[in-house]
N, C-alpha and C. Protein backbone atom coordinates (compact mmCIF):
# COMPACT_ATOMS: atom_id res chain seq x y z
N UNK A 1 0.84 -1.18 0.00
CA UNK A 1 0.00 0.00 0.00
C UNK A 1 0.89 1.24 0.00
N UNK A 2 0.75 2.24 -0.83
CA UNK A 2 1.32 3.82 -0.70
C UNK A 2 0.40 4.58 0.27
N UNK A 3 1.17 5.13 1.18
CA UNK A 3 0.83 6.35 1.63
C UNK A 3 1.70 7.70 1.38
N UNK A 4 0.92 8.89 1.56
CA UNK A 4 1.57 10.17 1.45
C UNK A 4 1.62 10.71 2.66
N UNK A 5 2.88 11.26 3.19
CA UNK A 5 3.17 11.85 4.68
C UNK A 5 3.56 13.11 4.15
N UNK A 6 2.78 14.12 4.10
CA UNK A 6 2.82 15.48 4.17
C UNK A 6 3.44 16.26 5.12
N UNK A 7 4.39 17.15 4.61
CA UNK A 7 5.12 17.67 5.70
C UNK A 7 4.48 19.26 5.73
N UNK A 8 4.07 19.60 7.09
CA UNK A 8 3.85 21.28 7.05
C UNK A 8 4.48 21.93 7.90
N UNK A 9 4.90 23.25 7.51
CA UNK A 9 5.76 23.69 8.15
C UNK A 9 4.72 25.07 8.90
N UNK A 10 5.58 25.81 9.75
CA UNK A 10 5.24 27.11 10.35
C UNK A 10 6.20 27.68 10.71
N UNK A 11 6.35 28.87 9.67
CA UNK A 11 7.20 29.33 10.14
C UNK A 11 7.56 30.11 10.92
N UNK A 12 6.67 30.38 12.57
CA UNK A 12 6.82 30.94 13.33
C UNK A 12 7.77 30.15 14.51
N UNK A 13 7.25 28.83 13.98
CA UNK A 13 8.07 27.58 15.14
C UNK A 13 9.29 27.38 14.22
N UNK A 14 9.35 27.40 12.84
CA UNK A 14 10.54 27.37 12.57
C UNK A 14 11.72 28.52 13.03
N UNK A 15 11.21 29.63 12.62
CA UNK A 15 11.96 30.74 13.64
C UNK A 15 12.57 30.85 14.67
N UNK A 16 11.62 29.78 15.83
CA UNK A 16 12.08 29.59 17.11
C UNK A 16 13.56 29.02 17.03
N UNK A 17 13.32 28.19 16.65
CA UNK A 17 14.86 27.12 16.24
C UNK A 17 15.98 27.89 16.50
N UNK A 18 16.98 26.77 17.11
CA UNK A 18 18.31 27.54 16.77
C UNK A 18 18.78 26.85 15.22
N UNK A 19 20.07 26.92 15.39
CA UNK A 19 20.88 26.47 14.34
C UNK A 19 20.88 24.87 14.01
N UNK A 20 21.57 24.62 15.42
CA UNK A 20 21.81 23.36 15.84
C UNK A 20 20.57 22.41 15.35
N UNK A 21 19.39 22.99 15.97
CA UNK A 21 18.01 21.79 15.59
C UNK A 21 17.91 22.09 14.02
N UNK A 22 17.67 23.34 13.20
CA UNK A 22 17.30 23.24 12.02
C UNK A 22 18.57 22.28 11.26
N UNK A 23 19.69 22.35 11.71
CA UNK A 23 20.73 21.36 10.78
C UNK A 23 20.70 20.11 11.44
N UNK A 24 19.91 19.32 12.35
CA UNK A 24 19.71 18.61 12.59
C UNK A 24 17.90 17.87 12.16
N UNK A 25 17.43 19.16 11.43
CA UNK A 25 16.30 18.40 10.90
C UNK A 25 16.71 18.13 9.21
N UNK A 26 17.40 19.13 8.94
CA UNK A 26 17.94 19.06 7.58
C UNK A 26 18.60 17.23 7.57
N UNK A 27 19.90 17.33 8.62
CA UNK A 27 20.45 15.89 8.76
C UNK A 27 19.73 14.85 8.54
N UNK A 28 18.33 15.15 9.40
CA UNK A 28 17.39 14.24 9.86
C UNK A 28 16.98 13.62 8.33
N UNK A 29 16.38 14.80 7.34
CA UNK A 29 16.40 14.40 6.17
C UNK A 29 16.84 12.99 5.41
N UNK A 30 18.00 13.60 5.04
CA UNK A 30 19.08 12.49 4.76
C UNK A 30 19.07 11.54 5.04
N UNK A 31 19.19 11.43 6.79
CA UNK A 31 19.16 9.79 7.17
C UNK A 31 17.66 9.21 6.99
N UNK A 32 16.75 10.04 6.81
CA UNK A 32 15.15 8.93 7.06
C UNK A 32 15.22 8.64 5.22
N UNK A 33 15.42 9.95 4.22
CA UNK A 33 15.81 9.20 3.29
C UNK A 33 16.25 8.04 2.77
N UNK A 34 17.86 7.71 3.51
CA UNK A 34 18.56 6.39 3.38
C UNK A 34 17.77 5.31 3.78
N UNK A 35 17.06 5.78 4.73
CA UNK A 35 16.33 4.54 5.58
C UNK A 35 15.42 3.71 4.76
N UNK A 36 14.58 4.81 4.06
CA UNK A 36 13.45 4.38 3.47
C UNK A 36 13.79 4.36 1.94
N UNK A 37 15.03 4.20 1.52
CA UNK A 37 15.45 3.39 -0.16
C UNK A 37 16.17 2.69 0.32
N UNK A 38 16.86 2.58 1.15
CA UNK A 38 17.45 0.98 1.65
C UNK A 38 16.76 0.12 2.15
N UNK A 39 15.77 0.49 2.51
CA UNK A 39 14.62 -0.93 3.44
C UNK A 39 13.24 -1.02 1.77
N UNK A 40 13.92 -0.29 0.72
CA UNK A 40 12.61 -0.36 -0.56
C UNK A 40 11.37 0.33 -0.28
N UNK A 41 11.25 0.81 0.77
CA UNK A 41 10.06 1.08 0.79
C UNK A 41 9.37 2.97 0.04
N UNK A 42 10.96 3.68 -0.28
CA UNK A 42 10.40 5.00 -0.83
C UNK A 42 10.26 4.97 -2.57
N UNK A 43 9.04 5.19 -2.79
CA UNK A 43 8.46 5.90 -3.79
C UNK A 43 9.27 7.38 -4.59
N UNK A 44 9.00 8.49 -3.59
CA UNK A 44 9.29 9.84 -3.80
C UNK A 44 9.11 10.61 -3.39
N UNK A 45 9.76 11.76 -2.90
CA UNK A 45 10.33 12.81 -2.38
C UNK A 45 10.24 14.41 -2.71
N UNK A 46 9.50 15.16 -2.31
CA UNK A 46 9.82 16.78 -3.15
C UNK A 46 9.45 17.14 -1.88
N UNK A 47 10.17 18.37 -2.02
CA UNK A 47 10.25 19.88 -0.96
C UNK A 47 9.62 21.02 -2.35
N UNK A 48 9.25 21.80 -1.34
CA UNK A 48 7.98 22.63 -2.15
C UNK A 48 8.41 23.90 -1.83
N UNK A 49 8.27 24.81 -2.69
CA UNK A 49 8.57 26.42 -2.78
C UNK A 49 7.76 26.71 -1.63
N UNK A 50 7.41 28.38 -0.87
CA UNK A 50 6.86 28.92 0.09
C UNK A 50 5.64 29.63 -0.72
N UNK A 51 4.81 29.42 -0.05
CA UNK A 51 3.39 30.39 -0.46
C UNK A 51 3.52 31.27 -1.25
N UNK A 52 4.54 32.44 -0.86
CA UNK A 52 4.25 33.54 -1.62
C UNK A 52 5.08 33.13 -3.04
N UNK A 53 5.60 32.19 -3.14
CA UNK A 53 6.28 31.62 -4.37
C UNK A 53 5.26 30.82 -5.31
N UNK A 54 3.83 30.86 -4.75
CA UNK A 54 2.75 29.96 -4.88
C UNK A 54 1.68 31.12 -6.15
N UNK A 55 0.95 30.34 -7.15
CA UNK A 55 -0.01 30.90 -7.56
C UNK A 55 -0.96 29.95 -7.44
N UNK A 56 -2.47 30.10 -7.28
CA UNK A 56 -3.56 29.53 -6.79
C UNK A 56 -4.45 29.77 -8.54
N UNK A 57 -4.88 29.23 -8.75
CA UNK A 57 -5.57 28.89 -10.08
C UNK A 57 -7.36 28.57 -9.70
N UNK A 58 -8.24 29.10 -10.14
CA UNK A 58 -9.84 28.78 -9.92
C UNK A 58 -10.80 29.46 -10.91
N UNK A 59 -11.76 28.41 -11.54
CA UNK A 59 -12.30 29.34 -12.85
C UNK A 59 -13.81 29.22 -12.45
N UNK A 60 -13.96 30.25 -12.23
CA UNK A 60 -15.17 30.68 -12.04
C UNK A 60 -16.53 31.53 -13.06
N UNK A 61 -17.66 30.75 -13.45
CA UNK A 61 -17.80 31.26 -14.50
C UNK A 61 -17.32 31.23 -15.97
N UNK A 62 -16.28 30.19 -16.04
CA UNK A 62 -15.61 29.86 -17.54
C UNK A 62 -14.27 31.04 -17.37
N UNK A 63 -14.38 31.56 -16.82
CA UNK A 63 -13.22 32.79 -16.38
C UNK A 63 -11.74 32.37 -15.08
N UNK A 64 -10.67 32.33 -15.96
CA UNK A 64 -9.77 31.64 -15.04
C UNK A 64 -9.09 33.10 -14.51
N UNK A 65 -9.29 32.65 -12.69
CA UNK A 65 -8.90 33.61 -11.85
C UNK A 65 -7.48 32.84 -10.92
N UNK A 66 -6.72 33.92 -10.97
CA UNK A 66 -5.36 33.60 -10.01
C UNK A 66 -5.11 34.49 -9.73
N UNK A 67 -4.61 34.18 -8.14
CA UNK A 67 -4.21 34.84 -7.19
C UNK A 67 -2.61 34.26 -6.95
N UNK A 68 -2.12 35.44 -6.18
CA UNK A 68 -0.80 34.79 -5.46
C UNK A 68 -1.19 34.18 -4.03
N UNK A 69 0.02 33.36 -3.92
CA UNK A 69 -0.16 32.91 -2.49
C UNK A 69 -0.88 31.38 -2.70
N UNK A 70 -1.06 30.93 -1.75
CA UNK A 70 -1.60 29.69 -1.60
C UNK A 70 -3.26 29.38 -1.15
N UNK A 71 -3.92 27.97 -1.40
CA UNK A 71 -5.36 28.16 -1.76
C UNK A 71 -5.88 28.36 0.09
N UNK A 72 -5.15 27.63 1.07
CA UNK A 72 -5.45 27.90 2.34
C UNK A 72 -4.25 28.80 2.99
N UNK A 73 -5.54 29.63 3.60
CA UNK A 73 -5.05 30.95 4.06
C UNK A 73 -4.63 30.49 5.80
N UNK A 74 -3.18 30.53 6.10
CA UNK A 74 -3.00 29.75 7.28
C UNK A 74 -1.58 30.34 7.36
N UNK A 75 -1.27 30.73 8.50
CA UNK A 75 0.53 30.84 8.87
C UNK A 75 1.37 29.14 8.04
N UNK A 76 0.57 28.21 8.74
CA UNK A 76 1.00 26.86 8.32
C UNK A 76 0.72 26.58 6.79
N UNK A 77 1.96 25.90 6.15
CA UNK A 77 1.97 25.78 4.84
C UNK A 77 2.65 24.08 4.32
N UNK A 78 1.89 23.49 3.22
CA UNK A 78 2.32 22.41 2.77
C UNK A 78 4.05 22.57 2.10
N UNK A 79 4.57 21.65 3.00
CA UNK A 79 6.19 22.28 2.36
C UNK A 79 7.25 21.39 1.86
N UNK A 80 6.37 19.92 1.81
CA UNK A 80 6.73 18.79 1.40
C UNK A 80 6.58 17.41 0.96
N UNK A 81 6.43 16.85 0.79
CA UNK A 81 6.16 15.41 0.82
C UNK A 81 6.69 14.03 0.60
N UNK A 82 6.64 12.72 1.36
CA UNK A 82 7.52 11.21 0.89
C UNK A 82 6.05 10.63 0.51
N UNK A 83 6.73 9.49 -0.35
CA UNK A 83 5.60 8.67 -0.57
C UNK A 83 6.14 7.56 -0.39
N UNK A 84 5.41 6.59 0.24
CA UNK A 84 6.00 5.34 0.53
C UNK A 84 5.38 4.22 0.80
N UNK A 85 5.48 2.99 0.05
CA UNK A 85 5.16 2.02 -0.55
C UNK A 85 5.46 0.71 0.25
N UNK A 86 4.39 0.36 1.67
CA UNK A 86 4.82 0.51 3.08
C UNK A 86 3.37 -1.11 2.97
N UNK A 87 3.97 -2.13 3.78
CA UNK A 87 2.55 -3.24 4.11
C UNK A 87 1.62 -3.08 5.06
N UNK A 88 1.64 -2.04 5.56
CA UNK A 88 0.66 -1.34 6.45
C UNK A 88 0.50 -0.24 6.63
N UNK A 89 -0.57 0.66 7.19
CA UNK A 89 -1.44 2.12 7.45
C UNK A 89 -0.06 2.42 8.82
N UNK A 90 0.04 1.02 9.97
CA UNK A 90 0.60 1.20 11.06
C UNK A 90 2.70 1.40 10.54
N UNK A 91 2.73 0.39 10.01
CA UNK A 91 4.26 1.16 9.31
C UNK A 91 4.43 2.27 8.54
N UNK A 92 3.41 2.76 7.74
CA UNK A 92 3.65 3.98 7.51
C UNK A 92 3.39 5.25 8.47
N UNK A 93 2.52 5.42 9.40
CA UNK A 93 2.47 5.58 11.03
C UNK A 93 3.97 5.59 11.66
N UNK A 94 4.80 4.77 11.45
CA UNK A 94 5.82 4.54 12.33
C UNK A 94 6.98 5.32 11.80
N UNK A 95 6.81 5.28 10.24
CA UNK A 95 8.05 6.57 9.29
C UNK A 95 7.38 7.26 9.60
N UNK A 96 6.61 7.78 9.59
CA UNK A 96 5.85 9.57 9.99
C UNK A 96 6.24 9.95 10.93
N UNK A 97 6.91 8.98 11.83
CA UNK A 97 7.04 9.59 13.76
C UNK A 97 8.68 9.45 13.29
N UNK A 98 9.27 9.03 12.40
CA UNK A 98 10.70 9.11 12.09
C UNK A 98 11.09 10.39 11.04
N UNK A 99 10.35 11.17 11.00
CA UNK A 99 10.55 12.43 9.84
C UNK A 99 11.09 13.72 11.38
N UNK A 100 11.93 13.79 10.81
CA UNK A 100 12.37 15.18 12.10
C UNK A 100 11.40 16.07 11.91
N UNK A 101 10.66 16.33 11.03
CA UNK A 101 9.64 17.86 11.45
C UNK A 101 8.52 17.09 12.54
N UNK A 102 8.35 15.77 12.19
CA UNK A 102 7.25 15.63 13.82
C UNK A 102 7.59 15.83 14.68
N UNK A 103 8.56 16.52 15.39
CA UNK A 103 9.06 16.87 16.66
C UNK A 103 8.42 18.38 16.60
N UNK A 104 8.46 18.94 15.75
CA UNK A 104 8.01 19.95 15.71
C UNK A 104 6.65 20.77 15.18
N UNK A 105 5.90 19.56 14.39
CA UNK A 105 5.04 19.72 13.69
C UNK A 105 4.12 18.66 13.38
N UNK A 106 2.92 18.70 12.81
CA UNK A 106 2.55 17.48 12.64
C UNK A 106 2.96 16.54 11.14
N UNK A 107 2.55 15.72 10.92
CA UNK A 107 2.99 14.57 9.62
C UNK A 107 1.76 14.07 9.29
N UNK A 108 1.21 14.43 8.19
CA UNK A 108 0.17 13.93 7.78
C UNK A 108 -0.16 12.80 6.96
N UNK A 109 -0.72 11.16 7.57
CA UNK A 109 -0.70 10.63 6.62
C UNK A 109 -1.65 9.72 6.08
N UNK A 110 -1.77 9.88 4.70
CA UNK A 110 -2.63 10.18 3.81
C UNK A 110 -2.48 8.64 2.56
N UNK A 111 -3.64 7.43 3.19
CA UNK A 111 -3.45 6.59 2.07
C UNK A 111 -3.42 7.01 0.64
N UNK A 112 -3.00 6.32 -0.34
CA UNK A 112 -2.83 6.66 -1.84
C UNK A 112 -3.87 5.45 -2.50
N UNK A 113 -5.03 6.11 -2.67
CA UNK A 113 -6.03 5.74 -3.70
C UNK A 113 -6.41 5.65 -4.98
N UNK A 114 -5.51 6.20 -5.61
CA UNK A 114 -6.16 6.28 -7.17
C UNK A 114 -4.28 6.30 -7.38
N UNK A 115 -3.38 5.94 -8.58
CA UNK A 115 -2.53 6.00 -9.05
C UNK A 115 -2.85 6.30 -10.88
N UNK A 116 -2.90 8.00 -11.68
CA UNK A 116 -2.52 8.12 -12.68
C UNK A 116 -1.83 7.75 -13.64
């Protein structure tokens, strides 16, 4: 089964941070990476631009309207995502609590239902 573990950030708690923890979530990266293409179980990986790097797309009326910024209006922003190709809801549960931003944030995760 695939699930998607969404990473969101805030960057008011990111702020808080010193040095030390943000290069230790960066680190953190890396190693849950290795973890999860050496044990087969990762799919794929992207880190995502910031909101205001964001355009929002909606056609209303046959009329396509865009805005800047992102479609939910929230300090908190979607800022990443793994996908991973896991024999249970509860092991993919268990990489989500191994992503360094859950120390700081939540990990959202999200079975994969339909494949394009």
């Amino acid at each position: 089964m695939r699930y998607l573990l969404t990473l969101h950030m805030n960057p008011t708690v990111w702020a808080t941070l010193g040095d030390d923890q943000k290069t230790a979530v960066y680190e953190g990266h890396g190693a849950f990476t290795k973890l999860i293409t050496e044990s087969g179980e990762m799919v794929e990986t992207k880190a995502l631009a910031e909101p205001t790097e964001t355009k929002t797309v909606q056609v209303k009326d046959g009329v396509v309207q865009t805005k800047n910024g992102g479609f939910v209006d929230s300090e908190a922003f979607l800022c990443g995502y793994y996908v991973v190709d896991v024999e249970s809801e509860a092991r993919a549960v268990e990489l989500a609590a191994k992503i360094p931003d859950a120390q700081y944030t939540a990990v959202e995760v999200r079975q994969v239902i339909h494949e394009g």
